[in-house]
C-alpha atoms as a PDB file:
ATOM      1  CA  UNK A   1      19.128  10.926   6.733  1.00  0.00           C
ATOM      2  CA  UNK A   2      15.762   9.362   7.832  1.00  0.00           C
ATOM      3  CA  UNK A   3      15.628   5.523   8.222  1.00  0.00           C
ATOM      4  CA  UNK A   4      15.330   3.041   5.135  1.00  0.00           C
ATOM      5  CA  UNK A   5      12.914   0.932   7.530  1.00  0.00           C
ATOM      6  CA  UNK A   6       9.213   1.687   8.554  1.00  0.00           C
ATOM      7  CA  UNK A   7       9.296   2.952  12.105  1.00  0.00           C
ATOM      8  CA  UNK A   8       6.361   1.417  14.345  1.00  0.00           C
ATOM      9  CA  UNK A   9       6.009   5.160  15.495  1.00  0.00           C
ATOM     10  CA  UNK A  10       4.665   5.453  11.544  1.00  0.00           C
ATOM     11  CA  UNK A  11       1.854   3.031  11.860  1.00  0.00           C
ATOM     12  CA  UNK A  12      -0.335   2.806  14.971  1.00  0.00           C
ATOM     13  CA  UNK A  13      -3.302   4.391  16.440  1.00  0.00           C
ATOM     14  CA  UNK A  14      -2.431   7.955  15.716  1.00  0.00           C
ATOM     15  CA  UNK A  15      -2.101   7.156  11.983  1.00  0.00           C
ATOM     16  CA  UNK A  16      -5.819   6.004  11.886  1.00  0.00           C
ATOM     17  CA  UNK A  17      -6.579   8.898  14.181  1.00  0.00           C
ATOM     18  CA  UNK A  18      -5.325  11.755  11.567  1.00  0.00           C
ATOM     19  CA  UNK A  19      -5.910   9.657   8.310  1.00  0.00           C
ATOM     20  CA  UNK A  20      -9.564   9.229   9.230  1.00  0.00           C
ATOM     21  CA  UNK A  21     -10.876  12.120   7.589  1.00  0.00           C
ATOM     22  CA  UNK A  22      -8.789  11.451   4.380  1.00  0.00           C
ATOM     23  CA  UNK A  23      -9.955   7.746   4.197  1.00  0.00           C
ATOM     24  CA  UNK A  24     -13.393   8.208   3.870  1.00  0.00           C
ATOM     25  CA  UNK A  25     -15.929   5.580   3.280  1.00  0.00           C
ATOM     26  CA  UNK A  26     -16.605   6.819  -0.595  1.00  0.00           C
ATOM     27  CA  UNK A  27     -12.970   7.062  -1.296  1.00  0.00           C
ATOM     28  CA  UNK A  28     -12.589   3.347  -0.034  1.00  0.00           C
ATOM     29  CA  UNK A  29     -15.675   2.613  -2.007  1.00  0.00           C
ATOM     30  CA  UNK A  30     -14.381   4.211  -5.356  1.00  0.00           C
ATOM     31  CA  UNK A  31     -10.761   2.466  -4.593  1.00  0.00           C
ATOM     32  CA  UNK A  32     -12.495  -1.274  -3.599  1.00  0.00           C
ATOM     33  CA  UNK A  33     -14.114  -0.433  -7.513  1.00  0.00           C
ATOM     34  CA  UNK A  34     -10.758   0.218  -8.915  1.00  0.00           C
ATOM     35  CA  UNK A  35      -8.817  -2.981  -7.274  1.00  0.00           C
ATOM     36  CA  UNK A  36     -12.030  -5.027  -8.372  1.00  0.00           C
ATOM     37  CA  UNK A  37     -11.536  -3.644 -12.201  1.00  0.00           C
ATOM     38  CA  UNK A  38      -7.447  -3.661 -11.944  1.00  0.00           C
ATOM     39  CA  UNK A  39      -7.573  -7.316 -10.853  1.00  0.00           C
ATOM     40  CA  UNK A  40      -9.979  -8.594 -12.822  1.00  0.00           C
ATOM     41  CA  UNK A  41     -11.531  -9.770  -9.781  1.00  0.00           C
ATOM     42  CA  UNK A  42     -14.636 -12.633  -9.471  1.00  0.00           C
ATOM     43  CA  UNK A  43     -15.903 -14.219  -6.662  1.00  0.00           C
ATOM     44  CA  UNK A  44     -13.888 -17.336  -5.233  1.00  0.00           C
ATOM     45  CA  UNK A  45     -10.337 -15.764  -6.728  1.00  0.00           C
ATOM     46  CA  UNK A  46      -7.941 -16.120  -3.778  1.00  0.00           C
ATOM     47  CA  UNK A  47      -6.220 -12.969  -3.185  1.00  0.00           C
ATOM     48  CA  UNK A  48      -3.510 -11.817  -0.733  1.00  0.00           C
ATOM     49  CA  UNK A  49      -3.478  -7.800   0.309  1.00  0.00           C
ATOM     50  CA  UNK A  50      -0.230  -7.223   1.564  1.00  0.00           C
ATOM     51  CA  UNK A  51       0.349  -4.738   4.531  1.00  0.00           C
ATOM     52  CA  UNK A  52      -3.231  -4.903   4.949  1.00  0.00           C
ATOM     53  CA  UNK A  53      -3.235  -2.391   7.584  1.00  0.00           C
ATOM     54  CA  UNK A  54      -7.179  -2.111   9.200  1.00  0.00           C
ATOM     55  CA  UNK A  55      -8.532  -4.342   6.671  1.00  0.00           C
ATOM     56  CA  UNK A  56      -9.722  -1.136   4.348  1.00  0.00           C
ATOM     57  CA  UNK A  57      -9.658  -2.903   1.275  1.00  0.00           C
ATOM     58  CA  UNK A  58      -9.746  -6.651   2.356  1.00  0.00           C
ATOM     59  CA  UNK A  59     -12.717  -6.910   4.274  1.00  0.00           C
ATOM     60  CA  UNK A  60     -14.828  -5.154   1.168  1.00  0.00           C
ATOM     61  CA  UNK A  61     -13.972  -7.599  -1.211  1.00  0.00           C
ATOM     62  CA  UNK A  62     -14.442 -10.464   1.163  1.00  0.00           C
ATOM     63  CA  UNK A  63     -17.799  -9.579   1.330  1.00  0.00           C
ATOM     64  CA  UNK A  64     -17.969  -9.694  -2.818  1.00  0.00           C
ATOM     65  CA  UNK A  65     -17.004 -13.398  -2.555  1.00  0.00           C
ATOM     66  CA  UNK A  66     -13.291 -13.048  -2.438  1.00  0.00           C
ATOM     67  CA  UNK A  67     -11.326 -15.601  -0.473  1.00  0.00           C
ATOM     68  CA  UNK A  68      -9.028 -12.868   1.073  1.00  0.00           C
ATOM     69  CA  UNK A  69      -5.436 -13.261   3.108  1.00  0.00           C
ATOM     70  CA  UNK A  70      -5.002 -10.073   4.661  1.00  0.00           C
ATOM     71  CA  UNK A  71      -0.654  -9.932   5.801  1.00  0.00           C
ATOM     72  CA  UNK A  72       0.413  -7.044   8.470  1.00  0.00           C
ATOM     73  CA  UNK A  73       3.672  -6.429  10.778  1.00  0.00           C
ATOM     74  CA  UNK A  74       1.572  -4.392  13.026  1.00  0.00           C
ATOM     75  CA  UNK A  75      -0.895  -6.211  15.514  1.00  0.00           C
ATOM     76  CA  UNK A  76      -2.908  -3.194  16.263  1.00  0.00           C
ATOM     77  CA  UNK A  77      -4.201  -2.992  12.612  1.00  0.00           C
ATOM     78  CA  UNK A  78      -5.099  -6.564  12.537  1.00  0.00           C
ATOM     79  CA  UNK A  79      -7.013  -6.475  15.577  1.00  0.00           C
ATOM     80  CA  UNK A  80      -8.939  -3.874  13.837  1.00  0.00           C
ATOM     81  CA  UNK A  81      -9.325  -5.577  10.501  1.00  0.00           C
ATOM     82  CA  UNK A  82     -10.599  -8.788  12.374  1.00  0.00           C
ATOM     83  CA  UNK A  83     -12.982  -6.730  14.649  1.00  0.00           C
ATOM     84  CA  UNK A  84     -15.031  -5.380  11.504  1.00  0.00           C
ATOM     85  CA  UNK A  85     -14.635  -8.236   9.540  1.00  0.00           C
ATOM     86  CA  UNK A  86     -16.708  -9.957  12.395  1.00  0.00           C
ATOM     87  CA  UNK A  87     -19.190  -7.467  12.447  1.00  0.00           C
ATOM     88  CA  UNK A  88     -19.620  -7.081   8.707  1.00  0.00           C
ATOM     89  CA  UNK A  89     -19.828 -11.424   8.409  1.00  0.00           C
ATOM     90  CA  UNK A  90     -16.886 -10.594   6.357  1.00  0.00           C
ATOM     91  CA  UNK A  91     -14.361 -14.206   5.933  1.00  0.00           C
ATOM     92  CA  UNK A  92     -11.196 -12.729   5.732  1.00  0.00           C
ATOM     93  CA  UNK A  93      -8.069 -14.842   7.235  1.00  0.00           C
ATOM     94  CA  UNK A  94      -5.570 -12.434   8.799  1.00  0.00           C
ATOM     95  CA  UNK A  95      -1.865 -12.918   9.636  1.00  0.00           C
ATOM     96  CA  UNK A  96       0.656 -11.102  11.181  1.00  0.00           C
ATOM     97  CA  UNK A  97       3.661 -11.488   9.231  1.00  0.00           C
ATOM     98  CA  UNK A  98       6.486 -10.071   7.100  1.00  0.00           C
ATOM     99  CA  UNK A  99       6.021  -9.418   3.581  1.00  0.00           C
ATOM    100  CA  UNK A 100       9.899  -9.792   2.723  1.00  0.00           C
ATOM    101  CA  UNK A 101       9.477 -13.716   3.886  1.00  0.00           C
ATOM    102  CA  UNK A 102       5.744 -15.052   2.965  1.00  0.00           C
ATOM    103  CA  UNK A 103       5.617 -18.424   4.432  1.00  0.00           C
ATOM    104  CA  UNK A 104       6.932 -21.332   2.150  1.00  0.00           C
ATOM    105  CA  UNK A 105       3.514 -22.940   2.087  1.00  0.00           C
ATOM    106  CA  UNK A 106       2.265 -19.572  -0.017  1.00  0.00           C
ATOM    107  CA  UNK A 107       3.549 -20.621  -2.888  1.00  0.00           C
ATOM    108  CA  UNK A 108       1.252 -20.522  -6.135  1.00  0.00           C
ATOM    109  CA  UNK A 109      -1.598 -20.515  -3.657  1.00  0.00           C
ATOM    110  CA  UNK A 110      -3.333 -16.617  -5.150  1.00  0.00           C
ATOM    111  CA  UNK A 111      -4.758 -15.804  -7.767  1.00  0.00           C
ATOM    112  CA  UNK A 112      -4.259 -12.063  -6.749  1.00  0.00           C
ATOM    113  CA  UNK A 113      -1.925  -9.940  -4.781  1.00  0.00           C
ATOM    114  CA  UNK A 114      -2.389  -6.737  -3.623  1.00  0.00           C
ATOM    115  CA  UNK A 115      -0.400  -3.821  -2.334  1.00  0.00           C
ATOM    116  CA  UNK A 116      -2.155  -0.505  -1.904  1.00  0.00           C
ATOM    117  CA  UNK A 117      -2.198   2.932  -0.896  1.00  0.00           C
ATOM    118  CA  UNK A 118       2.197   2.826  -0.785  1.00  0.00           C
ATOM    119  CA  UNK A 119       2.065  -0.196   1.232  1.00  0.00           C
ATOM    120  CA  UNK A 120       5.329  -0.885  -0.812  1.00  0.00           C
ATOM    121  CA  UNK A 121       8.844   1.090  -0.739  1.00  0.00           C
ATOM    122  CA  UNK A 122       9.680   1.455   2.765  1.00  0.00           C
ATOM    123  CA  UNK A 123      12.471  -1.037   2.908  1.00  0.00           C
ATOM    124  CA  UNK A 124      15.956  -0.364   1.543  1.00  0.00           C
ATOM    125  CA  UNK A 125      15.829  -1.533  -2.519  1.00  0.00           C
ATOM    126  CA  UNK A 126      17.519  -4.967  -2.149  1.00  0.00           C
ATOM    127  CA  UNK A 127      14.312  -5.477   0.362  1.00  0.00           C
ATOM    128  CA  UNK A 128      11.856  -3.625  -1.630  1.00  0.00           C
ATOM    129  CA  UNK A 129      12.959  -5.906  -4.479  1.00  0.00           C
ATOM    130  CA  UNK A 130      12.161  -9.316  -2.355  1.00  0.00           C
ATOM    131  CA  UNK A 131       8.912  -8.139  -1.603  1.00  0.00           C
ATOM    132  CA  UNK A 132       7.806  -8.352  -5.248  1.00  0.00           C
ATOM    133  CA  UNK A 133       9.866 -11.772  -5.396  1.00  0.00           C
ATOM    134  CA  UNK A 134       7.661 -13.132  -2.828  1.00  0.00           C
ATOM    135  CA  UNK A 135       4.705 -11.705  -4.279  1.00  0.00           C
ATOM    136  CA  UNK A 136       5.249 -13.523  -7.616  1.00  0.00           C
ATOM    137  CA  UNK A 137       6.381 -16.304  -5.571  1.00  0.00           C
ATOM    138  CA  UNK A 138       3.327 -16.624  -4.010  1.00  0.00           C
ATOM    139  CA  UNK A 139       1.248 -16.158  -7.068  1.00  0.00           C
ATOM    140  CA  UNK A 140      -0.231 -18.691  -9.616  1.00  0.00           C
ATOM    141  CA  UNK A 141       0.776 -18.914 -12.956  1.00  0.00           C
ATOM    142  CA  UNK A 142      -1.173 -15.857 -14.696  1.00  0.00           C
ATOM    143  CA  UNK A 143      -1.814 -14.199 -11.653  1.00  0.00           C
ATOM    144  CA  UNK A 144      -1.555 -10.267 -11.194  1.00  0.00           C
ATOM    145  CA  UNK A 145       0.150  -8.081  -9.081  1.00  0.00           C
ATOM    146  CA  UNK A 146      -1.249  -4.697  -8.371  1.00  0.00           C
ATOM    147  CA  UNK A 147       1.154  -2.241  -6.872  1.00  0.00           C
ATOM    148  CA  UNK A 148      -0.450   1.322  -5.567  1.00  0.00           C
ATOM    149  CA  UNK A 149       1.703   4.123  -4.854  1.00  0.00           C
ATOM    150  CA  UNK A 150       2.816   8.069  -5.987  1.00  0.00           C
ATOM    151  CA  UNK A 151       3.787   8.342  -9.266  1.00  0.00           C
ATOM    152  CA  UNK A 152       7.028  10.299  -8.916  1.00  0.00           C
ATOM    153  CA  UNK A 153       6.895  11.987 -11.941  1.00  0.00           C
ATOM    154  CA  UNK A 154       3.731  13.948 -10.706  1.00  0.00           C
ATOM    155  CA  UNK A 155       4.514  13.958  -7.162  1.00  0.00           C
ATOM    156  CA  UNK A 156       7.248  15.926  -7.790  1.00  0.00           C
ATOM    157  CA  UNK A 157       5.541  18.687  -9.648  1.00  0.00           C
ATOM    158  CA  UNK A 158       3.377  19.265  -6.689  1.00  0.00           C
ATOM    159  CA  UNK A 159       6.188  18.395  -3.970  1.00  0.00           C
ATOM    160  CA  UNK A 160       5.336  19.965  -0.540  1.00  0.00           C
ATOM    161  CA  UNK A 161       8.024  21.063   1.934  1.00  0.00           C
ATOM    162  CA  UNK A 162       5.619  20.928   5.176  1.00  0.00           C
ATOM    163  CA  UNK A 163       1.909  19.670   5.318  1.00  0.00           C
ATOM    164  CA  UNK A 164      -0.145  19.417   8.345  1.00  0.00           C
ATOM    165  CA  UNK A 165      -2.628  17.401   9.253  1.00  0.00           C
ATOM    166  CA  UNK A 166      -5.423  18.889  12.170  1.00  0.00           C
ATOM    167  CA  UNK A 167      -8.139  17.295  13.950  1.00  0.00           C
ATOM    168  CA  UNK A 168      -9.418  19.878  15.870  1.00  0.00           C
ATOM    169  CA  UNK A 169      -6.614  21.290  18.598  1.00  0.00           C
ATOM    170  CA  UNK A 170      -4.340  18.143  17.889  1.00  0.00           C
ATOM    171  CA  UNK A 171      -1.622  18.236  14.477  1.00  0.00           C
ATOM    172  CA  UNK A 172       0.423  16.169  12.705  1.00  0.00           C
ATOM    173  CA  UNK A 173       3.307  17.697  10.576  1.00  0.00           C
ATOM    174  CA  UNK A 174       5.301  16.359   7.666  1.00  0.00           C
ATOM    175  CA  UNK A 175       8.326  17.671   7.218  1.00  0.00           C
ATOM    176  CA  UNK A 176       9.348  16.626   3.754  1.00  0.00           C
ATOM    177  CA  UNK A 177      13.090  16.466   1.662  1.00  0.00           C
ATOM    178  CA  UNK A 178      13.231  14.205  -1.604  1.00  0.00           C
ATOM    179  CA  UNK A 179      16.832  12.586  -1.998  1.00  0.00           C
ATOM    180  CA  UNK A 180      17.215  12.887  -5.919  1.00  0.00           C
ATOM    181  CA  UNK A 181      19.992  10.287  -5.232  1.00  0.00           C
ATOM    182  CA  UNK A 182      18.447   7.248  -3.641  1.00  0.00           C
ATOM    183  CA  UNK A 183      14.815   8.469  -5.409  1.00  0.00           C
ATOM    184  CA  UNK A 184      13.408   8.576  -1.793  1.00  0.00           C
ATOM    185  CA  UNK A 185      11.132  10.776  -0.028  1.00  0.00           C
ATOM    186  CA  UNK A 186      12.051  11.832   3.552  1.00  0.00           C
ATOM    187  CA  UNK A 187       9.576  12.227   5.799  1.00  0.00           C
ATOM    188  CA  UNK A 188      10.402  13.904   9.431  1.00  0.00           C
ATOM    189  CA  UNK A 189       7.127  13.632  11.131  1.00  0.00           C
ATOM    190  CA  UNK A 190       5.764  15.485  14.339  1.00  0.00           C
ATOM    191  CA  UNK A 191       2.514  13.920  16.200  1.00  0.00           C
ATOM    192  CA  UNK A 192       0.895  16.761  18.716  1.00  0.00           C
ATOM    193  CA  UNK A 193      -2.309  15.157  20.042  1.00  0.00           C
ATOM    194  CA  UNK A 194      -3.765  15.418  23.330  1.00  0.00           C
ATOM    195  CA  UNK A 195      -1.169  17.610  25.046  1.00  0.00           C
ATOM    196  CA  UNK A 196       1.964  15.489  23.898  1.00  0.00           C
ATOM    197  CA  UNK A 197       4.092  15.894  21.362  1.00  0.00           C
ATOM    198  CA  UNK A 198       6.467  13.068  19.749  1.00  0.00           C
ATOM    199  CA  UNK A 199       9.522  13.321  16.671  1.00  0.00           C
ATOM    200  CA  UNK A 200      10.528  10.561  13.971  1.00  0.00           C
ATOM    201  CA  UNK A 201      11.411   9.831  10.446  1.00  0.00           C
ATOM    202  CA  UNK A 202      11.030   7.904   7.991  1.00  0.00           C
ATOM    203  CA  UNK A 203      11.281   7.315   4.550  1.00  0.00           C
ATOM    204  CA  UNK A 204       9.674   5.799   1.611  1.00  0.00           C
ATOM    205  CA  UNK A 205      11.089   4.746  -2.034  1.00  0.00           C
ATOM    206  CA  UNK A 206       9.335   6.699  -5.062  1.00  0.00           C
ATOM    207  CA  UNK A 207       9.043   5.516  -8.712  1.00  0.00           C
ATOM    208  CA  UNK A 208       8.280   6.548 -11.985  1.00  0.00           C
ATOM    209  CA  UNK A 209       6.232   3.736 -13.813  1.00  0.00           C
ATOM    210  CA  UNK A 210       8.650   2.586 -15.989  1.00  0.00           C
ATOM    211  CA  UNK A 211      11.200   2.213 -13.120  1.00  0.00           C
ATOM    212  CA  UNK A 212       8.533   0.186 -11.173  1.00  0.00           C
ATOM    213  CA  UNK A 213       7.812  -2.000 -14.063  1.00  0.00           C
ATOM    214  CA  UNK A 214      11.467  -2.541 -15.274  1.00  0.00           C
ATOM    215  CA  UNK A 215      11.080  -3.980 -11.009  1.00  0.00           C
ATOM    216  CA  UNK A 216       8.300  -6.382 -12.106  1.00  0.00           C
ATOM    217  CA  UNK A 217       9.785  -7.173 -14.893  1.00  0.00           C
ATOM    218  CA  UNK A 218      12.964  -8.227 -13.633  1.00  0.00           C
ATOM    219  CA  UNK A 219      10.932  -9.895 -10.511  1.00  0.00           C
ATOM    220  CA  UNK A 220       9.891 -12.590 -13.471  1.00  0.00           C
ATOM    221  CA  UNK A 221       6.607 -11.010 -14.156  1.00  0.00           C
ATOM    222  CA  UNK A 222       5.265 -11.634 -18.135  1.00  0.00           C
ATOM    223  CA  UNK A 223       4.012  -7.938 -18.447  1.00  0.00           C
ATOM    224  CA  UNK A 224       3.317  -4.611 -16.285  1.00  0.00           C
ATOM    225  CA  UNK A 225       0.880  -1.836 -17.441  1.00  0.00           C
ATOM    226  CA  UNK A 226       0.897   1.937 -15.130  1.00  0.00           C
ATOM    227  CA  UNK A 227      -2.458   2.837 -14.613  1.00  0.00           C
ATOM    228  CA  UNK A 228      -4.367   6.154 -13.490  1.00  0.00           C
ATOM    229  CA  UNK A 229      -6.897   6.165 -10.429  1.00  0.00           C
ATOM    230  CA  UNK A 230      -9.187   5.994 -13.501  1.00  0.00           C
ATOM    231  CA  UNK A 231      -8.608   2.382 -14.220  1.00  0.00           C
ATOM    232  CA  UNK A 232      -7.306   4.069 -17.762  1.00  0.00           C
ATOM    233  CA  UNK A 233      -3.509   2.997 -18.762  1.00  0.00           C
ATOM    234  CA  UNK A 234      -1.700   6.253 -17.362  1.00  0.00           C
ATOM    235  CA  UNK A 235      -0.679   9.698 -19.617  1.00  0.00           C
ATOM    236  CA  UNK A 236       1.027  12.497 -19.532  1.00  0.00           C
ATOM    237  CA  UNK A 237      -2.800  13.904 -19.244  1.00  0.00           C
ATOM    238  CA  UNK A 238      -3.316  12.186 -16.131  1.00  0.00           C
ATOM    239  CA  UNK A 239      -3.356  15.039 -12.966  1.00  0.00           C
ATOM    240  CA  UNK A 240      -3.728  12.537 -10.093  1.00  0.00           C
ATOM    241  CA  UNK A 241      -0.372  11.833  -8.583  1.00  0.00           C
ATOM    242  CA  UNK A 242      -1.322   8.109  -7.760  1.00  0.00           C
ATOM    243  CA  UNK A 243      -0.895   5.296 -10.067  1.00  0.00           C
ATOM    244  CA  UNK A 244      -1.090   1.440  -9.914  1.00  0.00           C
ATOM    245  CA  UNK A 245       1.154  -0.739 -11.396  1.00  0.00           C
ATOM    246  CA  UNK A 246      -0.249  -4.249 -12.941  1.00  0.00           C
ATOM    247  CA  UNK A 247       2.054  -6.991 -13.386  1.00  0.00           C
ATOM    248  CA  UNK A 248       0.928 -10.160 -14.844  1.00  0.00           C
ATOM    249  CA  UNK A 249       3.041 -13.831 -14.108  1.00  0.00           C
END
């Protein structure tokens, strides 16, 4: 079975390097949209984007006005985050940290937290669980929550065995196997780039929405709505196999 943790082989400078040409600047613009609309976002709202990675997301709405915490385990990211947040005059205050244990002095200090693009599930549940702790820990009374991920019940209609990723000679291949027992997808993943070749798993939690906001719910948060990458509450009509989940303290 692959490991319950994130693997630093999972997130570094090969991830960028084949997730480039999925990322693309109009699907970050369309998303930054989205988070701004989910969040009721204004200028001035403090707001905390947790496992930030390269600053995607956080350094966009800095530059709408939003006083932005960006938190990441990996210092390579954050290097990059802070690099184009200097060229782009964007004030964004980035720490490396974990997001199981926020730092006491966090609490009720955003308005907004943020976890996008599965930033969330990688831990084993009783972990998974203290990250949303900590999340409503760390927000204000009222705040919201927005959690980003696959919504099981359509990922699994559309479940792939083996995808790969090329950039030109150089392939990354995903191996996957869903546990129906432990609700977890398992990812064996093989990096060939530049002549070398490297093996390792991982795995991340999946949910359907009402699973993820029976989580929120029992994390203390007042209300949860599922909603499409339409900003729409989500349906059965819905064909994207992302959703967001909005929980409100």
């Amino acid at each position: 079975m692959a490991s319950e943790f994130p693997r630093e082989d999972a997130f570094d400078e090969d991830y960028l390097y084949f997730y480039e040409g999925l990322l693309t600047p109009e699907r970050t613009a369309a998303e930054v949209e989205l988070v701004w609309q989910l969040l009721e976002l204004e200028p001035g709202l403090a707001l905390l984007d947790l496992a930030c990675g390269h600053g995607r997301i956080a350094n966009p709405l800095a530059e709408r006005g939003v006083r932005v915490t960006g938190l990441d385990a990996t210092p390579l990211f954050l290097d990059l985050a802070r690099r184009e947040a200097a060229e782009r005059g964007a004030d964004v205050e980035y720490v490396e940290g974990d997001m199981r244990s926020l730092p006491p002095s966090w609490t009720g200090r955003f308005d907004r937290v943020l976890s996008w693009f599965t930033s969330f599930g990688y831990f084993s549940d009783e972990e998974n669980r203290r990250v949303l702790d900590e999340a409503y820990r760390a927000l204000k009374p009222g705040g919201l929550l927005a959690v980003e991920l696959n919504n099981m019940l359509r990922l699994l209609q559309v479940y792939a065995d083996e995808v790969v990723t090329e950039r030109g000679a150089d392939r990354m291949i995903d191996r996957h196997r869903f546990d129906v027992q432990t609700s977890r997808s398992l990812d064996e993943r093989t990096i060939v780039r530049g002549g070398k070749e490297r093996t390792f798993t991982f795995s991340v939690r999946m949910f359907a929405p009402a699973e993820l906001r029976d989580w929120l719910f029992l994390a203390g948060f007042a209300g949860a709505v599922a909603y499409g990458d339409d900003g729409e509450p989500l349906t059965p009509e819905h064909e994207g196999r992302r959703m967001t989940v909005v929980g409100r303290k």
